[in-house]
N, C-alpha and C. Protein backbone atom coordinates (compact mmCIF):
# COMPACT_ATOMS: atom_id res chain seq x y z
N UNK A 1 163.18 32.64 -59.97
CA UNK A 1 164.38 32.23 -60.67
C UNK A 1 165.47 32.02 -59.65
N UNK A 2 166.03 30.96 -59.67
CA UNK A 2 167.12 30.73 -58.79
C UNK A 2 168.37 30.28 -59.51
N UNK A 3 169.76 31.06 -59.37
CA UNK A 3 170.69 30.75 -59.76
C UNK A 3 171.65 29.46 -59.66
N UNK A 4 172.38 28.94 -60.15
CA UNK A 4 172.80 28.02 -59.93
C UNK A 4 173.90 27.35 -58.74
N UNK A 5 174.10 26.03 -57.91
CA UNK A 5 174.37 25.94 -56.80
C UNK A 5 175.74 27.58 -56.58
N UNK A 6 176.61 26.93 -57.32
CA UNK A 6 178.14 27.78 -57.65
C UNK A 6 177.65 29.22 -57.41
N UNK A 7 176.48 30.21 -57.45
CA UNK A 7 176.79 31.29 -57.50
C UNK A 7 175.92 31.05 -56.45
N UNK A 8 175.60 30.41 -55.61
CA UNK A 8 174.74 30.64 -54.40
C UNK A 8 175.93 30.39 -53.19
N UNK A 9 176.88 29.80 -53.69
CA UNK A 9 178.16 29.88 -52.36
C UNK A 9 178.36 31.04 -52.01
N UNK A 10 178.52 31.04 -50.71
CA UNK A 10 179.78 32.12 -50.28
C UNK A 10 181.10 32.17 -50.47
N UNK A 11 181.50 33.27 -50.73
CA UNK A 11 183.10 33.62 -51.56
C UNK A 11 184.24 32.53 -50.63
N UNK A 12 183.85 32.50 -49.79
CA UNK A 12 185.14 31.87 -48.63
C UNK A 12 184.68 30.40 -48.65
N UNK A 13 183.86 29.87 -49.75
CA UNK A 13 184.06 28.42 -50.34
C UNK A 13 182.78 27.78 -49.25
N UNK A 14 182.16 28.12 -48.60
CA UNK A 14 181.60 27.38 -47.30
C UNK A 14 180.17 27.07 -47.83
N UNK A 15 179.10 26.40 -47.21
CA UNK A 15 178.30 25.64 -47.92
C UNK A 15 177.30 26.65 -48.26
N UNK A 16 176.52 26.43 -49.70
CA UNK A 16 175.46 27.27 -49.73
C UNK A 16 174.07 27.48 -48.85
N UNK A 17 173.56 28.59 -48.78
CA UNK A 17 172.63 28.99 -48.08
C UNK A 17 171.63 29.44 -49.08
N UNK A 18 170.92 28.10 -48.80
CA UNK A 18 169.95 28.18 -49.79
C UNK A 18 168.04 29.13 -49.26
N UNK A 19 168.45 29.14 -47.88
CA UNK A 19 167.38 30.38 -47.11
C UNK A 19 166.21 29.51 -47.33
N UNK A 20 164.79 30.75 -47.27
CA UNK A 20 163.26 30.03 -46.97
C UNK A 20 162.64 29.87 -48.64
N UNK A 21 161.88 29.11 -48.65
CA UNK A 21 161.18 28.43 -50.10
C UNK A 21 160.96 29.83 -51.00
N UNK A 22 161.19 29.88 -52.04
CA UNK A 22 160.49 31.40 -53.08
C UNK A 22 161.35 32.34 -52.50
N UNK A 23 162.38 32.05 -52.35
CA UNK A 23 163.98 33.23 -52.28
C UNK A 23 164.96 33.00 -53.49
N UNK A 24 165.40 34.10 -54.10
CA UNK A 24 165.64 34.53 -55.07
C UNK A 24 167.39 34.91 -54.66
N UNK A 25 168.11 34.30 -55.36
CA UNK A 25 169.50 34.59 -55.15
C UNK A 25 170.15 35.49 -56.37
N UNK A 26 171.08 36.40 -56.66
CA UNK A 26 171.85 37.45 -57.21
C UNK A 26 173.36 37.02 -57.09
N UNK A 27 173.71 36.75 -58.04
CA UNK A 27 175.29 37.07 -57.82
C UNK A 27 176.13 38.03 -57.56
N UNK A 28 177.18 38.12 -57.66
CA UNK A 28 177.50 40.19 -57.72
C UNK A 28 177.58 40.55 -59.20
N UNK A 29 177.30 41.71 -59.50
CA UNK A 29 177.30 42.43 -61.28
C UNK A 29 178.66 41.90 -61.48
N UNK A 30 179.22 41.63 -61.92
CA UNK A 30 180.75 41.88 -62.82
C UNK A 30 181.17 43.10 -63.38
N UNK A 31 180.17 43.90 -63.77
CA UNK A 31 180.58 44.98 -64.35
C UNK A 31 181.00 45.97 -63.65
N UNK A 32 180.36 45.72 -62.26
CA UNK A 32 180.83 46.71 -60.84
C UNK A 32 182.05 46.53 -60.13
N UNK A 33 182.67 45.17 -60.67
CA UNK A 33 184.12 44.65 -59.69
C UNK A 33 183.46 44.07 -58.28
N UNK A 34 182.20 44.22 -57.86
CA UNK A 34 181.75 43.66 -56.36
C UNK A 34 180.63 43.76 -55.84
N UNK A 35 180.16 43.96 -54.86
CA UNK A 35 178.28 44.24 -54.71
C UNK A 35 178.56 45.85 -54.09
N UNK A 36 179.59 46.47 -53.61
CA UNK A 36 179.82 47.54 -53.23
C UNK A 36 178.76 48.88 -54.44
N UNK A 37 178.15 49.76 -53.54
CA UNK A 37 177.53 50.68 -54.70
C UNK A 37 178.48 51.05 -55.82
N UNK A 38 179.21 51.82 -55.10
CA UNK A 38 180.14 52.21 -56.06
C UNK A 38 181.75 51.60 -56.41
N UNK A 39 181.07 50.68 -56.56
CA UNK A 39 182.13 49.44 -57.90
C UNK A 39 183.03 48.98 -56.65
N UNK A 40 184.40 48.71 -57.43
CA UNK A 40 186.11 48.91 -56.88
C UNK A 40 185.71 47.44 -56.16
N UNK A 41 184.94 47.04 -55.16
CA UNK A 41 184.71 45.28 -54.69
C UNK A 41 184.87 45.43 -53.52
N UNK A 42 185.41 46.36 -52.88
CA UNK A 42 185.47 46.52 -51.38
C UNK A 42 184.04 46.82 -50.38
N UNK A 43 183.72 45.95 -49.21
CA UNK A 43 182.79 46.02 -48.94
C UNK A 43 182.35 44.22 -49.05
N UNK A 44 181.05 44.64 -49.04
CA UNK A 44 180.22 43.29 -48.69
C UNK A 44 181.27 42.16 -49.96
N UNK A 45 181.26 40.64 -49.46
CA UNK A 45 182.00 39.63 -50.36
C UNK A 45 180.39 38.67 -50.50
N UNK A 46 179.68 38.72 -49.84
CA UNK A 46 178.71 37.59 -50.12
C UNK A 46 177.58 37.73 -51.09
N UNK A 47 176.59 37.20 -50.70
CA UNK A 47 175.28 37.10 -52.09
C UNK A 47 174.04 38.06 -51.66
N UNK A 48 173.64 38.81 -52.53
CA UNK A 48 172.24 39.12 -52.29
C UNK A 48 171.17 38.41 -52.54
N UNK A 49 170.33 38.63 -51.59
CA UNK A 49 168.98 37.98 -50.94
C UNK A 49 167.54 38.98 -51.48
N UNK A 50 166.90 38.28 -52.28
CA UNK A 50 165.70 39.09 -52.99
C UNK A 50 164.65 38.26 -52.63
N UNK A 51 163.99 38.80 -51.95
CA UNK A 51 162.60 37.83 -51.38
C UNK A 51 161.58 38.37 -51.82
N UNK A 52 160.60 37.22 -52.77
CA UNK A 52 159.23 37.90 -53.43
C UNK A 52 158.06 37.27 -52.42
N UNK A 53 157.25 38.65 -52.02
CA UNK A 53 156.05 38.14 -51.58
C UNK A 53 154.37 38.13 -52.38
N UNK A 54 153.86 37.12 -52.29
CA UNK A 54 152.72 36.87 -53.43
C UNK A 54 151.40 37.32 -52.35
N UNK A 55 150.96 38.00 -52.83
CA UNK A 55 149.34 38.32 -52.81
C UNK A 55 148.62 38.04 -53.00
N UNK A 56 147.68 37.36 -52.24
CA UNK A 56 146.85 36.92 -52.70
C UNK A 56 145.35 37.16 -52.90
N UNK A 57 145.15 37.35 -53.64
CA UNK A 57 143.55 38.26 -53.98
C UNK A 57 142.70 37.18 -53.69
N UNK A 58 141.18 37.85 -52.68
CA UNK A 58 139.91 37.10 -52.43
C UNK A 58 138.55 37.23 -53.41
N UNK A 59 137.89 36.61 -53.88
CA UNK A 59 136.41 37.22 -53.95
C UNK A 59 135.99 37.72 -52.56
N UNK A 60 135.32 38.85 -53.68
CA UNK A 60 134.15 39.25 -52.51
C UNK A 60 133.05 38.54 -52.01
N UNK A 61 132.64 38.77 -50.86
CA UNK A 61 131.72 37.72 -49.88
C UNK A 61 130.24 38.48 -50.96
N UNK A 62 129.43 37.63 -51.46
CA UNK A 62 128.09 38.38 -52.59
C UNK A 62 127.18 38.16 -51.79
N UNK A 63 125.88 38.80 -51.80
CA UNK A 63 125.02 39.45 -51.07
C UNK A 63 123.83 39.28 -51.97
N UNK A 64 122.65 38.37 -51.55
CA UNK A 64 121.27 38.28 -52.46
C UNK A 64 120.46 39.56 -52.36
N UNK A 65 119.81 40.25 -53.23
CA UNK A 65 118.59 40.84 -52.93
C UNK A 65 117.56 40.51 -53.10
N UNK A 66 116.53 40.26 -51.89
CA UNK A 66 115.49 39.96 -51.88
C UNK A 66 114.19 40.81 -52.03
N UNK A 67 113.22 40.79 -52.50
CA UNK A 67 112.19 41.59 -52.14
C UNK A 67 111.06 40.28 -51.85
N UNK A 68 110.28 41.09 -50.36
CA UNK A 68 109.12 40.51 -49.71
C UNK A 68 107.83 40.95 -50.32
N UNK A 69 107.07 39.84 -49.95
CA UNK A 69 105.44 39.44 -50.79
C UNK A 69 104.67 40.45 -49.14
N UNK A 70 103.93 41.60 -49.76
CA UNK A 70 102.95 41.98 -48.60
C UNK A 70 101.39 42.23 -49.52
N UNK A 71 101.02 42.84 -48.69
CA UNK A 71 99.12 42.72 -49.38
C UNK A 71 99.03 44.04 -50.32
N UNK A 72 99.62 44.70 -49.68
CA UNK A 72 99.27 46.32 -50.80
C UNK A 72 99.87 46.79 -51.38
N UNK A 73 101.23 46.48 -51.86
CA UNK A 73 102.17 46.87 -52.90
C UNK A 73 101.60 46.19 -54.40
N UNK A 74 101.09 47.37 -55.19
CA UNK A 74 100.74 46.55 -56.80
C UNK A 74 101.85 45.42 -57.39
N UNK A 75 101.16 44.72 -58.34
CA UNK A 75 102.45 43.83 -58.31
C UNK A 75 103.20 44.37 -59.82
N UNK A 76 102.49 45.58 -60.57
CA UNK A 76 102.97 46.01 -61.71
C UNK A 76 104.24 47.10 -61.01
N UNK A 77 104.12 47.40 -59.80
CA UNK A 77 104.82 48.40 -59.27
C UNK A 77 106.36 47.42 -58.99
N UNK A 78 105.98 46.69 -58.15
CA UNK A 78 106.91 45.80 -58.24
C UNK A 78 107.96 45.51 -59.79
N UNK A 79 106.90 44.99 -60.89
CA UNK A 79 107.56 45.08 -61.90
C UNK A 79 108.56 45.91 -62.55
N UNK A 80 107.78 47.28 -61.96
CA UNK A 80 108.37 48.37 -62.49
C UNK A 80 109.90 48.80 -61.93
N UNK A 81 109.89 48.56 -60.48
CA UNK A 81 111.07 48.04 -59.61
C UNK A 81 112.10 47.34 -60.12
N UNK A 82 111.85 46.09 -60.39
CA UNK A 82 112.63 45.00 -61.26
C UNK A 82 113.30 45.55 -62.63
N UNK A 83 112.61 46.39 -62.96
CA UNK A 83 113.28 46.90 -64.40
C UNK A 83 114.16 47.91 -64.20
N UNK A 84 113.47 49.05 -63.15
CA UNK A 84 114.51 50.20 -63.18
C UNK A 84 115.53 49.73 -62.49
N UNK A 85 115.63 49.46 -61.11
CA UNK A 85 116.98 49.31 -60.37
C UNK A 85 117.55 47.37 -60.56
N UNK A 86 116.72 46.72 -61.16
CA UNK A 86 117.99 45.63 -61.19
C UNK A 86 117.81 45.03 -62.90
N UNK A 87 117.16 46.07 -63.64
CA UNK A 87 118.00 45.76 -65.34
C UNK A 87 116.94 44.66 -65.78
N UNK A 88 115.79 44.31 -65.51
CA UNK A 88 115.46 42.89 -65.29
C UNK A 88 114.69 43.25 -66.81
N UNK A 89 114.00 42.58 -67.95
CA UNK A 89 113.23 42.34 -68.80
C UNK A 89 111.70 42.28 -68.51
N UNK A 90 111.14 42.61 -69.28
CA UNK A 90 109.63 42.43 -69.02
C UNK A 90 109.13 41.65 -68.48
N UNK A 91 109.66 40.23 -69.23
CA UNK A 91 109.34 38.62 -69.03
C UNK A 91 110.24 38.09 -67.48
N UNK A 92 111.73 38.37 -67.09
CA UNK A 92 111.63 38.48 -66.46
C UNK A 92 111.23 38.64 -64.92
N UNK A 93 111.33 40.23 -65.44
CA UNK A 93 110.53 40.73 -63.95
C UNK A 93 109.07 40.32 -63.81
N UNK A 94 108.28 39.86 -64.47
CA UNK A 94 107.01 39.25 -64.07
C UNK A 94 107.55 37.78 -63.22
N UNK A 95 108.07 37.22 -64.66
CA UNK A 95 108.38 35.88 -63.35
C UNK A 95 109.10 36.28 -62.34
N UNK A 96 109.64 36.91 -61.41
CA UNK A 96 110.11 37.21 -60.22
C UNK A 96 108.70 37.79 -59.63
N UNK A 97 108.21 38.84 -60.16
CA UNK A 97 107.27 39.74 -59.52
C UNK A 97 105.87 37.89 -58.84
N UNK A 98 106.23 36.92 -59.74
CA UNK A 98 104.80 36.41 -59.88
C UNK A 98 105.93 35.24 -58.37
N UNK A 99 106.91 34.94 -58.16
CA UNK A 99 107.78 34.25 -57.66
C UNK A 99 107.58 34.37 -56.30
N UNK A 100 107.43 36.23 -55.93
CA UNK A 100 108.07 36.98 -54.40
C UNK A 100 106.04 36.76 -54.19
N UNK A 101 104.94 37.02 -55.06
CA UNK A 101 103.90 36.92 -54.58
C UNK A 101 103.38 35.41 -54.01
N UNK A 102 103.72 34.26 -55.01
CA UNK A 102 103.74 32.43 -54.36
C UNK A 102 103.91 32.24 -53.50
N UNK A 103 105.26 32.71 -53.37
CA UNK A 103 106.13 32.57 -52.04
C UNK A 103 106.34 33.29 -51.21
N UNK A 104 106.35 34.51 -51.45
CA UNK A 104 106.45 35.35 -50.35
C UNK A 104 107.72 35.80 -50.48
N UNK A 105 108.88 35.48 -51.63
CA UNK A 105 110.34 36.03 -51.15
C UNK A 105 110.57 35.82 -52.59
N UNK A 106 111.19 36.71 -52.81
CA UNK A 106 111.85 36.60 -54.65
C UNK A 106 113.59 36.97 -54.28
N UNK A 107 114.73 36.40 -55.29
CA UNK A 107 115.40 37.18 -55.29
C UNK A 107 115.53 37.89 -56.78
N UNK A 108 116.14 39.07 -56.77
CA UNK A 108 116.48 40.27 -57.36
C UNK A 108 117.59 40.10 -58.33
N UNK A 109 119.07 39.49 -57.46
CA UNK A 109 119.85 39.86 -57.99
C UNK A 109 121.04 39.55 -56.74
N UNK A 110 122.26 39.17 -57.46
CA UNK A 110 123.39 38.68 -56.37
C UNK A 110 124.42 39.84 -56.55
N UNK A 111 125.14 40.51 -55.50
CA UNK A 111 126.10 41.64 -55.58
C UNK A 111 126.61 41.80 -54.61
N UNK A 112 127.58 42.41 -54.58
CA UNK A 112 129.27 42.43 -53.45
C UNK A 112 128.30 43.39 -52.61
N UNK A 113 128.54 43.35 -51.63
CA UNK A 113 128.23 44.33 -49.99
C UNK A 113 127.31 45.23 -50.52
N UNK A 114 128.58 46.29 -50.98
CA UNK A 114 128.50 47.99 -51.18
C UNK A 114 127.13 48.00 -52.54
N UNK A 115 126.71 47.23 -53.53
CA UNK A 115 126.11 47.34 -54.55
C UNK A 115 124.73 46.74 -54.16
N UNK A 116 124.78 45.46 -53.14
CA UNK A 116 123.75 44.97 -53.00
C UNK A 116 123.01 46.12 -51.74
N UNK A 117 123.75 46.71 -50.46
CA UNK A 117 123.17 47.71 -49.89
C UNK A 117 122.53 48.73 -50.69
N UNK A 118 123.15 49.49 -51.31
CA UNK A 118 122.76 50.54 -52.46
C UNK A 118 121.33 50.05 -52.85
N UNK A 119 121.40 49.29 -53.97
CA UNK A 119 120.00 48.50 -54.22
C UNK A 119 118.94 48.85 -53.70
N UNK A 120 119.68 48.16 -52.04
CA UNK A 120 118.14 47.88 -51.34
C UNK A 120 117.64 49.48 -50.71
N UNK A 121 118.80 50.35 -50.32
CA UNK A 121 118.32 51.59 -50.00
C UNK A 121 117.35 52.24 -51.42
N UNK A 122 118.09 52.12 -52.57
CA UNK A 122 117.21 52.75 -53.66
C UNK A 122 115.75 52.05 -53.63
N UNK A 123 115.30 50.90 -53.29
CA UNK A 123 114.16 50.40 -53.66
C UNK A 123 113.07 50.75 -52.49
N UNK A 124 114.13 50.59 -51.36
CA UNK A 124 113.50 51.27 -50.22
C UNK A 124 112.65 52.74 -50.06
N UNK A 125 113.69 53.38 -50.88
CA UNK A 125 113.12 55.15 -50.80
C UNK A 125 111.89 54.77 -52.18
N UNK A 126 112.33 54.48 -52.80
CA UNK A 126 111.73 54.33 -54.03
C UNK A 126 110.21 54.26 -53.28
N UNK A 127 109.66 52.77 -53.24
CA UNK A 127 108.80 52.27 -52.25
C UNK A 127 107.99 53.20 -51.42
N UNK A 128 108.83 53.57 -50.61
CA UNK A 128 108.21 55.23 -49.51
C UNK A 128 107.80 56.13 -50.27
N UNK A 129 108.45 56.72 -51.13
CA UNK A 129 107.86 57.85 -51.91
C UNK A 129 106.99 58.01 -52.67
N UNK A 130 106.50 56.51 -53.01
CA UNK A 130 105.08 55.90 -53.56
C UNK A 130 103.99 55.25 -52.74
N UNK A 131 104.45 55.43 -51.29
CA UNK A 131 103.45 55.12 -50.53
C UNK A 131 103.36 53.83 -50.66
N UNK A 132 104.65 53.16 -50.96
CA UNK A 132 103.89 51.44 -50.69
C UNK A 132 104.94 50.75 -49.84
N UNK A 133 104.08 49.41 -49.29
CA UNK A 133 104.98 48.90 -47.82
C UNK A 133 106.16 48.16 -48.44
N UNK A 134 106.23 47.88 -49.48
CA UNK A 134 107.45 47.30 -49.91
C UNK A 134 108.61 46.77 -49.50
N UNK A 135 109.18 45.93 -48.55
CA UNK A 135 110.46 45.64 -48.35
C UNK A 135 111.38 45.20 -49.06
N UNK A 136 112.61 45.39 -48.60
CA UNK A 136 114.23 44.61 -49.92
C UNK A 136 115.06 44.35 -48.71
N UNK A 137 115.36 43.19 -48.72
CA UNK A 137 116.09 43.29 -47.95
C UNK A 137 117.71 42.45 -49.11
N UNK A 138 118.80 42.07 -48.32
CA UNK A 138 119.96 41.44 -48.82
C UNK A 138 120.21 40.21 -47.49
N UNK A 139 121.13 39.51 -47.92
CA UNK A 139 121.29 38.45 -47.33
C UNK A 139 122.52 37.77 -47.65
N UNK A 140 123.40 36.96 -47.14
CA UNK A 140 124.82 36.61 -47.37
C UNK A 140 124.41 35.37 -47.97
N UNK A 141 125.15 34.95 -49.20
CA UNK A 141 125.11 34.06 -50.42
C UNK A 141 125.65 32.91 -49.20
């Protein structure tokens, strides 16, 4: 909001100072007699200067999870993978499970840094503790 030319002058009539782009000009209160804190007008005669700064918010950089095609990981185990840690459906997780075996590489699921790491550590231990070679890895979208 910017006030109008007249209250953007300085008191001693001289040209306005209209400052840098997205500056915000104030007149003095009236109700105070001046810009002085405490009223009476003595003290500062000119305009206050209110400068807004905008922020600007990013997406997060998203992160694929992959899981790799090897020889001895079951592929129902796999399935079973797909359902617990990335939510996937029966139907689904077969077509992925049947996707990462064709090809050799399925993805999982797309997620910010911190969610797609997580993932792959859970599928990882998961994997080990069942004795199968299983890899997950992530990868930048």
């Amino acid at each position: 909001m910017t006030l109008g030319l007249a209250a953007r002058r300085n008191l001693d009539g001289g040209e306005p100072d209209l400052g840098p782009p997205g500056t915000v000009f104030a007149a003095r209160d009236p109700r105070r007699g001046g810009d002085a804190p405490g009223g009476g007008g003595s003290g500062n005669t000119g305009t206050a200067v209110i400068t807004r700064t905008r922020t600007q918010t990013r997406k997060p950089n998203m992160y694929r999870v992959l899981l790799l095609n090897d020889d001895y990981t079951p592929q129902e185990f796999v399935v079973t993978v797909l359902r617990k840690y990335f939510n996937k459906g029966v139907e689904e997780a077969r077509r992925i499970m049947l996707h990462v075996h064709q090809h050799g590489v399925g993805e999982c699921g797309v997620f910010t840094y911190e969610v797609a790491e997580t993932k792959v550590t859970q599928v990882m231990d998961y994997a080990r503790k069942h004795q199968h070679p299983l890899q997950c890895i992530m990868e930048k979208k």
